[in-house]
Protein backbone atom coordinates (compact mmCIF):
# COMPACT_ATOMS: atom_id res chain seq x y z
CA UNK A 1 8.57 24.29 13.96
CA UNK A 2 6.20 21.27 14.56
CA UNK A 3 7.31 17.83 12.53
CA UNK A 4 5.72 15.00 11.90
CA UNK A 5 7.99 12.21 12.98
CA UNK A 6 6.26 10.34 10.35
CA UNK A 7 6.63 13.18 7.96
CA UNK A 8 9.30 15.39 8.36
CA UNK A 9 9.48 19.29 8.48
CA UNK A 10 5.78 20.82 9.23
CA UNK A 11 4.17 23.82 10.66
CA UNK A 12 4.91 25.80 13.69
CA UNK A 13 1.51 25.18 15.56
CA UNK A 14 0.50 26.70 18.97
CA UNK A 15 -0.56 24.55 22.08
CA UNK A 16 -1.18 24.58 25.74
CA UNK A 17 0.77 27.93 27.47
CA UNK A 18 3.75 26.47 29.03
CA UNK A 19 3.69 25.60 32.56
CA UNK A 20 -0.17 25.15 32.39
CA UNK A 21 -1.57 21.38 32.19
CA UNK A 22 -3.56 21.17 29.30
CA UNK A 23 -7.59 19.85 29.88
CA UNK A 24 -8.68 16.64 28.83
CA UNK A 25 -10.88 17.96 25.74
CA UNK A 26 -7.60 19.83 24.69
CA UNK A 27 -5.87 16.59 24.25
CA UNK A 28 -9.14 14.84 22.67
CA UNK A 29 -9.30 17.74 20.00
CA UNK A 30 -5.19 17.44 19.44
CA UNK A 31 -5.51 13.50 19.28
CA UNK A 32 -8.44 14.26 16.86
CA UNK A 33 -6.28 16.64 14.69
CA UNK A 34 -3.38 14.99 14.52
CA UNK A 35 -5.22 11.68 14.02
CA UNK A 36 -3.18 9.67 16.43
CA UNK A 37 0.27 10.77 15.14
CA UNK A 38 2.96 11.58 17.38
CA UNK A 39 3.85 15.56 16.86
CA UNK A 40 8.11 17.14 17.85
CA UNK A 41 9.09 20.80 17.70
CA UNK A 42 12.50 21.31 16.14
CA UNK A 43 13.68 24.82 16.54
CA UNK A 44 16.20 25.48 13.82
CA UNK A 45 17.56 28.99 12.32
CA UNK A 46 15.14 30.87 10.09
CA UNK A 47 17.84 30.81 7.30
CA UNK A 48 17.66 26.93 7.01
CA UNK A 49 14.09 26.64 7.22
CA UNK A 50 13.62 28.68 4.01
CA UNK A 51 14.29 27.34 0.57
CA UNK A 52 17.17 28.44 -1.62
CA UNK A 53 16.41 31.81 -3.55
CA UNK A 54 17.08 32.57 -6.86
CA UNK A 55 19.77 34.73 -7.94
CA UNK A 56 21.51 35.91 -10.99
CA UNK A 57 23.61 33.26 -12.02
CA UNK A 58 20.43 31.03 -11.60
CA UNK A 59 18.55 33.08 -13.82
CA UNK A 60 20.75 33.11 -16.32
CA UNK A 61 21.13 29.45 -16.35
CA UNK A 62 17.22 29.29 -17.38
CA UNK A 63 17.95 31.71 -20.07
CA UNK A 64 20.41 29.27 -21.40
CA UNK A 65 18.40 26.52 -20.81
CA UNK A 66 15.26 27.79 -22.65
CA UNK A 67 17.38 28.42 -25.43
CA UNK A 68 18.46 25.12 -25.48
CA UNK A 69 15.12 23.98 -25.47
CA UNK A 70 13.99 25.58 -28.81
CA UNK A 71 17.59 23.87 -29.80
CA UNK A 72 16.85 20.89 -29.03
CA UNK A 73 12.74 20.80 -29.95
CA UNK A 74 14.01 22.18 -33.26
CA UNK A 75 16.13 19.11 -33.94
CA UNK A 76 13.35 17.02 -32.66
CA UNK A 77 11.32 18.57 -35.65
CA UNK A 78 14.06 18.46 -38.66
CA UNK A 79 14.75 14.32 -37.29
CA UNK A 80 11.41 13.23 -37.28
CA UNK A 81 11.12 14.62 -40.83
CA UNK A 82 13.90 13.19 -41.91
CA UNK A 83 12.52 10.28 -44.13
CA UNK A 84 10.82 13.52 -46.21
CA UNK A 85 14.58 13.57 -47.50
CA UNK A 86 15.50 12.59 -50.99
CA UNK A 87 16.69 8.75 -50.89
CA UNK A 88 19.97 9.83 -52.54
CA UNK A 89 20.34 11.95 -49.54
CA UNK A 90 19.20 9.78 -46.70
CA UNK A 91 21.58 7.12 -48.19
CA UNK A 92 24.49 9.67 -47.99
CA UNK A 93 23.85 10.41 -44.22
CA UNK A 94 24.05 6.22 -43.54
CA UNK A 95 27.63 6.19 -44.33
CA UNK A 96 29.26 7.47 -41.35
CA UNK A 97 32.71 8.62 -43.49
CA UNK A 98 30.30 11.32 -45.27
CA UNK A 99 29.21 13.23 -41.87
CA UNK A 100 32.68 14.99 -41.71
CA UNK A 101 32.27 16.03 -45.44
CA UNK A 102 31.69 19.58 -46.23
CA UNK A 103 30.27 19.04 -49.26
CA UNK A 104 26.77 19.25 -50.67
CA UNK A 105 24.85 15.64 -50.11
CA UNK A 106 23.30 14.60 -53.12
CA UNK A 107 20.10 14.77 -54.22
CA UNK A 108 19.51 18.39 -52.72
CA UNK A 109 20.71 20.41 -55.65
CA UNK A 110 16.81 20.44 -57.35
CA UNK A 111 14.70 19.26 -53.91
CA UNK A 112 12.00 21.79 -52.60
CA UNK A 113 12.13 21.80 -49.20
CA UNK A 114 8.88 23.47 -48.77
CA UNK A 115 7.08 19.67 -47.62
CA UNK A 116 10.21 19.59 -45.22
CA UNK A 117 9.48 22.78 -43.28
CA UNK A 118 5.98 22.74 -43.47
CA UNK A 119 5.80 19.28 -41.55
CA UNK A 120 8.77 20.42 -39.25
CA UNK A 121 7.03 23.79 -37.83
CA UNK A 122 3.81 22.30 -36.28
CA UNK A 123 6.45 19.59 -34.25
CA UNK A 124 8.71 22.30 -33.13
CA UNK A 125 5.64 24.70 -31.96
CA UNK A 126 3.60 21.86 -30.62
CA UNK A 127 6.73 20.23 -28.46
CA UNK A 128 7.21 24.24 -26.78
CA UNK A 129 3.77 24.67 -26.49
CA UNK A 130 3.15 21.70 -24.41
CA UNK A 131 6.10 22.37 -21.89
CA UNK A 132 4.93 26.41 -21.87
CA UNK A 133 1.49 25.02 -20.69
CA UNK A 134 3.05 22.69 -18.06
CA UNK A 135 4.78 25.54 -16.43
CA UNK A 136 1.73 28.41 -17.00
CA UNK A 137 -0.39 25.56 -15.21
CA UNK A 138 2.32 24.94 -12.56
CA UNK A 139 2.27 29.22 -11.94
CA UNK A 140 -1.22 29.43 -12.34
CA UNK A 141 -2.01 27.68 -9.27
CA UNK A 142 0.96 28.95 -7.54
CA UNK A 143 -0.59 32.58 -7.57
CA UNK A 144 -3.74 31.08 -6.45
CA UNK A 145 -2.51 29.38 -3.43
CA UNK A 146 0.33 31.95 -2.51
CA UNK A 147 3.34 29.71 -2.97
CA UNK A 148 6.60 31.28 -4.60
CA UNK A 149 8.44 29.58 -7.59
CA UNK A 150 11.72 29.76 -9.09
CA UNK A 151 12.34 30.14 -12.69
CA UNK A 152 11.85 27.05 -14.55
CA UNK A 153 14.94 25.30 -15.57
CA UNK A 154 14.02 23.11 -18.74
CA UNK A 155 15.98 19.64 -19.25
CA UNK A 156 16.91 19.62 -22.65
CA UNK A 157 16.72 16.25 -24.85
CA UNK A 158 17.05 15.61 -27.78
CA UNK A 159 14.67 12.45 -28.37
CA UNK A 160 11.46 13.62 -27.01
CA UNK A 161 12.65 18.23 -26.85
CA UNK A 162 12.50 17.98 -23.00
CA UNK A 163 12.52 16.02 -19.96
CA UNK A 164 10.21 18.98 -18.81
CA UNK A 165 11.19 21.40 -16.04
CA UNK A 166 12.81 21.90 -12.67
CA UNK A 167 10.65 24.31 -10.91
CA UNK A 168 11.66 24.61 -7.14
CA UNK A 169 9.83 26.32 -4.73
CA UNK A 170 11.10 29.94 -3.00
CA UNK A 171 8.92 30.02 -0.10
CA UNK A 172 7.82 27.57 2.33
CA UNK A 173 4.35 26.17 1.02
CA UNK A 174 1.32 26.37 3.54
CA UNK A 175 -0.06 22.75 3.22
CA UNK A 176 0.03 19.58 1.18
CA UNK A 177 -3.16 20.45 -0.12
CA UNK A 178 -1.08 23.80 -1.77
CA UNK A 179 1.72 21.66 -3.01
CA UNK A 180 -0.40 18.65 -4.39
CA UNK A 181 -2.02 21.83 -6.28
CA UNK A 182 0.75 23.21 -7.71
CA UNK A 183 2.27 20.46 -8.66
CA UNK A 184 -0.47 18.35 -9.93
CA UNK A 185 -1.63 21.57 -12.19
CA UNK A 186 1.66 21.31 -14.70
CA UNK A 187 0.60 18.21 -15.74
CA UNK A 188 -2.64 18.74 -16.21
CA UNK A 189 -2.58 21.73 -18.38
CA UNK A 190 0.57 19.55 -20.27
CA UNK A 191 -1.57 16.35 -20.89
CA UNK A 192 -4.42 19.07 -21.93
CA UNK A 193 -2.43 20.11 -24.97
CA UNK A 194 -1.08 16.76 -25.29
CA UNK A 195 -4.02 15.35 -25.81
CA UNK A 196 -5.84 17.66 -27.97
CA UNK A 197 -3.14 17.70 -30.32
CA UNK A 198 -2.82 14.31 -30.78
CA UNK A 199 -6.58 13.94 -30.95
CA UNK A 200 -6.88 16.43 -33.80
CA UNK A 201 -3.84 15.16 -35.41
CA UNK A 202 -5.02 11.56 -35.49
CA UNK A 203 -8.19 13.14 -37.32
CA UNK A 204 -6.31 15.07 -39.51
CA UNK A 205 -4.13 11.84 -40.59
CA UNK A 206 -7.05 9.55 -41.13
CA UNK A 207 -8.77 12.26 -43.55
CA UNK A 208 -5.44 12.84 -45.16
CA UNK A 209 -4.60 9.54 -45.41
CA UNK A 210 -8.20 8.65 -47.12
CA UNK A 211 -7.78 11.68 -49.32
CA UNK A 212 -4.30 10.25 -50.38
CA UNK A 213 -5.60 7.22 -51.40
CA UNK A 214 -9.05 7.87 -53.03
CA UNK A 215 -8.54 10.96 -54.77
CA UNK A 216 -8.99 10.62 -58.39
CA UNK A 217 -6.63 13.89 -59.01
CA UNK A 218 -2.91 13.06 -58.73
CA UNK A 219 -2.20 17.26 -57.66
CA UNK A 220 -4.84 16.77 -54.79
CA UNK A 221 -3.48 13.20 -54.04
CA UNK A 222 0.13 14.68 -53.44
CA UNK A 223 -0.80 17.54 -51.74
CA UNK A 224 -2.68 15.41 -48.59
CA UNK A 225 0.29 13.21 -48.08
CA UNK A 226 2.92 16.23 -48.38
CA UNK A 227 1.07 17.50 -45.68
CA UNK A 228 1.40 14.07 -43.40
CA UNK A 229 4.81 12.61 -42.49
CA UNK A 230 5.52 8.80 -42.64
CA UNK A 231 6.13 7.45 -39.30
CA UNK A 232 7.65 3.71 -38.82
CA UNK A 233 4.52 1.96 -37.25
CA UNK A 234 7.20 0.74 -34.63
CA UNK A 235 6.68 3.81 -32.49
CA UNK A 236 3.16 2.74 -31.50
CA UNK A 237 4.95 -0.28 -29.64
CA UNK A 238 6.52 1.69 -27.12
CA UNK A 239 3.23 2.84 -25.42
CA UNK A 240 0.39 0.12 -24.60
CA UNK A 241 -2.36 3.45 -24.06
CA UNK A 242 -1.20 5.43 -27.23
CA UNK A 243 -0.23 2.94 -29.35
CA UNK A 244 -4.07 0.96 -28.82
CA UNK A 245 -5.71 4.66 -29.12
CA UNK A 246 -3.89 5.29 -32.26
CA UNK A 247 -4.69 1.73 -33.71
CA UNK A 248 -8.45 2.70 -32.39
CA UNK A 249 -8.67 5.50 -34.07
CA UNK A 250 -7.14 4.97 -37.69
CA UNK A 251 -7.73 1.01 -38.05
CA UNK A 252 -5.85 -2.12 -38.12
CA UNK A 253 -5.01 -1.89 -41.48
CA UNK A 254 -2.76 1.29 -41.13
CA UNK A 255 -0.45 0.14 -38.64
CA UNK A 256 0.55 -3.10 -40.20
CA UNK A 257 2.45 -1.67 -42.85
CA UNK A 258 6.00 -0.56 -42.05
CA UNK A 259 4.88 3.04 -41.65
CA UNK A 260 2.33 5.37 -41.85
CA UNK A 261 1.36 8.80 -42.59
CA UNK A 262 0.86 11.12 -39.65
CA UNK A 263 -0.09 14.43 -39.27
CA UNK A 264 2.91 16.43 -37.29
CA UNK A 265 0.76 17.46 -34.79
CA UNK A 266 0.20 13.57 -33.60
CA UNK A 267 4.05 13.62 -32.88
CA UNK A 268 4.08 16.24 -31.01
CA UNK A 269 0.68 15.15 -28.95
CA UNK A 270 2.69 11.80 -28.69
CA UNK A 271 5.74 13.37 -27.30
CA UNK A 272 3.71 15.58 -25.29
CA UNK A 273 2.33 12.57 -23.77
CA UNK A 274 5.45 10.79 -23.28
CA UNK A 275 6.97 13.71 -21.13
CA UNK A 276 3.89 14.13 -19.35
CA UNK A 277 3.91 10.96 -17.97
CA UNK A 278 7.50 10.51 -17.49
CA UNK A 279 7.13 13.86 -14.74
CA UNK A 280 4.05 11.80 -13.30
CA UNK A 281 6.08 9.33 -11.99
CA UNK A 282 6.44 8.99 -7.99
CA UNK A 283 10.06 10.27 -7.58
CA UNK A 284 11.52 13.01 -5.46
CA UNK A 285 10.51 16.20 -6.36
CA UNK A 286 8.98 15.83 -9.56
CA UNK A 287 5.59 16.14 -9.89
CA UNK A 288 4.26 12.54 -9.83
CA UNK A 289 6.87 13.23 -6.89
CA UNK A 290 4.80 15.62 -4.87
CA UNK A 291 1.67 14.35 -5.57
CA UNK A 292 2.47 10.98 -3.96
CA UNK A 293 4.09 12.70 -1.16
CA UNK A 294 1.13 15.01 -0.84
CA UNK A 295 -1.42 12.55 -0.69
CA UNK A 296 0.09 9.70 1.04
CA UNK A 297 3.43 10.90 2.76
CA UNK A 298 7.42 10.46 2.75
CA UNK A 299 7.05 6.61 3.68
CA UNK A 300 4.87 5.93 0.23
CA UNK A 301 6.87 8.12 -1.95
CA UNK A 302 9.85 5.79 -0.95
CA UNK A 303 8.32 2.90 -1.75
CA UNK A 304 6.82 4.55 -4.73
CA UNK A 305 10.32 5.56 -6.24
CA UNK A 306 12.20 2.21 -5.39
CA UNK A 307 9.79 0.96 -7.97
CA UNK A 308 9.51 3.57 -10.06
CA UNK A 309 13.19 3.44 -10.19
CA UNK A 310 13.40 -0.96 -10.73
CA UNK A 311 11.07 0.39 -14.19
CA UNK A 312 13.52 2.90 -15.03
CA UNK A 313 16.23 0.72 -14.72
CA UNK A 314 14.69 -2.85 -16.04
CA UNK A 315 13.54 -0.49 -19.06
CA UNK A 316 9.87 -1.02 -18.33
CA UNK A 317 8.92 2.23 -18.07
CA UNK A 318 9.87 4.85 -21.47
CA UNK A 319 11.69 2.48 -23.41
CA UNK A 320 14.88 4.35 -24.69
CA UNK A 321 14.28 7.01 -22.65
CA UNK A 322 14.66 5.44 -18.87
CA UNK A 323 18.30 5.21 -18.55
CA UNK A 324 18.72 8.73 -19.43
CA UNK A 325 15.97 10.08 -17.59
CA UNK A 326 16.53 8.62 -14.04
CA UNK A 327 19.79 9.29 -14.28
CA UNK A 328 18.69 13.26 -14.80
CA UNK A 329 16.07 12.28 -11.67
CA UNK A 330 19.17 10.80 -9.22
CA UNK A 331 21.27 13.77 -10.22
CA UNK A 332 18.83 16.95 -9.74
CA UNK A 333 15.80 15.66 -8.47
CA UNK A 334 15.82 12.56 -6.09
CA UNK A 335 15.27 14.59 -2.66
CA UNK A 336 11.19 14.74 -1.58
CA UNK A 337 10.08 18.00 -0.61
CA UNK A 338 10.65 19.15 2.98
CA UNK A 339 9.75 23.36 2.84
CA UNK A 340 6.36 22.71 4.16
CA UNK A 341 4.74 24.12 6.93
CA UNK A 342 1.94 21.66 7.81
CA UNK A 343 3.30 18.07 7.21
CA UNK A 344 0.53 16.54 9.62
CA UNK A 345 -2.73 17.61 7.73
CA UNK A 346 -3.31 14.77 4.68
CA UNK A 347 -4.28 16.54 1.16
CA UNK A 348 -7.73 15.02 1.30
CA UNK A 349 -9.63 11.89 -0.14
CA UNK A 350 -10.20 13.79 -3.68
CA UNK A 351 -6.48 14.05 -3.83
CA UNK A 352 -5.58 10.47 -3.16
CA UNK A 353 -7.94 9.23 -5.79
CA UNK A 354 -6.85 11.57 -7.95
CA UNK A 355 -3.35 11.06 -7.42
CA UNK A 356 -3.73 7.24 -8.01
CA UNK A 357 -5.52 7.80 -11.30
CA UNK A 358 -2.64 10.08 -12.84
CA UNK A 359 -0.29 7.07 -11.35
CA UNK A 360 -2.10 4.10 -13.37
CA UNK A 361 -2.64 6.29 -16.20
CA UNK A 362 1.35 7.83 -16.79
CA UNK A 363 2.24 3.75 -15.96
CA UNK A 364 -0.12 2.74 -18.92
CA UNK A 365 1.53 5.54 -21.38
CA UNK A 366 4.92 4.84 -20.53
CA UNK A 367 4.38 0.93 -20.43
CA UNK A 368 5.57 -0.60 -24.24
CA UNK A 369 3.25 -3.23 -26.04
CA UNK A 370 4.45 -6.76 -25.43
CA UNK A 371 5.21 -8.36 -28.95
CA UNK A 372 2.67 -10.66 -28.45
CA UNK A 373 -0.06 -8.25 -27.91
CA UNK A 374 1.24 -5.65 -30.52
CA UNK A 375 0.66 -8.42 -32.96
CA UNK A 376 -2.41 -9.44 -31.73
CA UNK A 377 -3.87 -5.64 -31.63
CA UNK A 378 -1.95 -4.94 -35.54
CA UNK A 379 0.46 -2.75 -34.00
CA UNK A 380 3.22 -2.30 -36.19
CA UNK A 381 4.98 -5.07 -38.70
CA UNK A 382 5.77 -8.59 -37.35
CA UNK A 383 7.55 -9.16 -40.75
CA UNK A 384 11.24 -8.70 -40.25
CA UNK A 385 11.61 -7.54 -44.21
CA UNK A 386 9.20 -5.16 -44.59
């Protein structure tokens, strides 16, 4: 095996025969290949220089795990339709002595809950759809570059339907030009979906909205808002990108109010975002994780995740959701990469850049509006009673 003593593990790679002295436009080349590095063989088992396999019990914790995801994506759904509830009902639920009650909470006994599930489906498919294309993206390029994954095992959560997926590799990859690949491809086919849902569902809200509002017909009226869900303007806060692109998009005027009527598919764009950009950050063996360690080595990932992990903790990066998620990163996926055959060649210019842009742009999603500038841009309420 040849490592990088900057790097780590890399490639077995041949040199001089032994015993003969190598010429002096040998050693130019190797100085020019290796780009002044200094290059160690470690000879170690073939056992431990292969990553773990997948067996049964493995699979069937993915089983279980996908299941869980369509459990907890469901909830996800039914929550974020919640204030579609009768008030009666939603009233009922604020007590806490009433959620051990078995019976029937008011207001239910006449409600159609045909609004309810209508709004609720296009969340639940959109929230799977966007993790199915994160991991068809992430196998994708894995056929094309020859590397082997494991089954993906989601992280269910309830707040946002998943933390995404641990997807390890099964065979040692080639290059860090195959692993930045494979692992940058996830979330670009997730922020694909993302983003075209929650472009078509901010459409869909402003001409609903308008529809709402203008039409002369009270039948036509309530069917474009039964088709929209009211969202508390307050979510728009907790992302300086989305929250200004959403205020872009449908006006000042709409987000000043206490809430506002979405289409469903602009939550599940939003969470799609969210998740997307939490998996982008520089940490381990996460995506944002690989990338980074792809493009500029082991040394820059460190650095990287100390601060992505000061964000996590301080709360400046995901809001409500960074305690729980680095916790779920220290636990399962702290540890960089280290099945890789070549650890000396770089990724490539392309790469860095690249890299760097997905960087600024998941730290821009996951950053929240200051109060000051929320106000400033008409981002949510700034009165207390409303």
């Amino acid at each position: 095996m040849v490592e990088d003593e900057e790097e780590g593990t890399a490639s077995a790679r041949s040199s001089s025969s032994a015993g003969a002295a190598p010429s002096l436009s040998s050693n130019s080349k190797a100085r020019g290949f290796i780009e002044g590095k200094r290059v160690a063989f470690q000879i170690i088992p073939t056992a431990m220089a292969q990553p773990p396999q997948t067996n049964a019990v493995r699979r069937v914790a993915a089983v279980v795990l996908g299941l869980l995801l369509v459990v907890t994506s469901l909830q996800l759904s039914l929550a974020s339709n919640i204030t579609k509830l009768p008030t009666e009902t939603l009233q009922w639920f604020a007590n806490p002595d009433n959620l051990n009650s078995d019976q029937l909470p008011p207001g239910l006994e006449n409600w159609d809950p045909s609004s309810y599930i209508e709004t609720a489906i296009p969340v639940l498919a959109g929230v799977i759809l966007v993790q199915v294309a994160h991991e068809t993206g992430h196998r994708l390029a894995a056929g094309m570059r020859g590397v082997k994954l494991g089954p993906s095992y989601f992280i269910p959560f309830s707040q946002v339907g998943s933390f995404g997926a641990i997807t390890p590799f099964t065979s040692i990859v080639k290059d860090y030009k195959d692993m930045w690949d494979v692992a940058a491809a996830g979330p670009l086919a997730g922020a694909m979906a993302s983003v075209a849902m929650l472009a078509i569902g901010l459409v869909q809200s402003k001409t609903g909205a308008d529809v709402a509002t203008s039409a002369t017909d009270a039948s036509v009226a309530f069917q474009a808002a039964s088709a929209l869900i009211p969202v508390p303007t307050s979510l728009f806060q907790g992302s300086l990108l989305l929250g200004s692109v959403t205020r872009f998009v449908l006006g000042q005027s709409a987000l000043q109010g206490s809430s506002v009527l979405l289409s469903p598919l602009v939550i599940a764009g939003w969470v799609g975002c969210i998740t997307t950009a939490l998996n982008l950050l520089p940490l381990g063996s996460l995506d944002g994780g690989r990338m980074v360690q792809a493009a500029y080595g082991r040394k820059s990932l460190s650095l990287a995740s100390f601060f992505s992990y000061l964000g996590l903790g301080l709360g400046l990066l995901g809001s409500t959701l960074a305690l729980p998620f680095g916790l779920y990163v220290i636990i399962t996926q702290r540890t960089a990469e280290k099945y890789i055959r070549d650890s000396v060649s770089t990724a490539g210019q392309e790469r860095e850049a690249a890299t760097l842009v997905a960087l600024l742009t998941a730290i821009l999603v996951l950053l929240p509006l200051a109060p000051e500038l929320a106000a400033s841009l008409g981002v949510g309420s700034t009165n207390p009673f409303i």
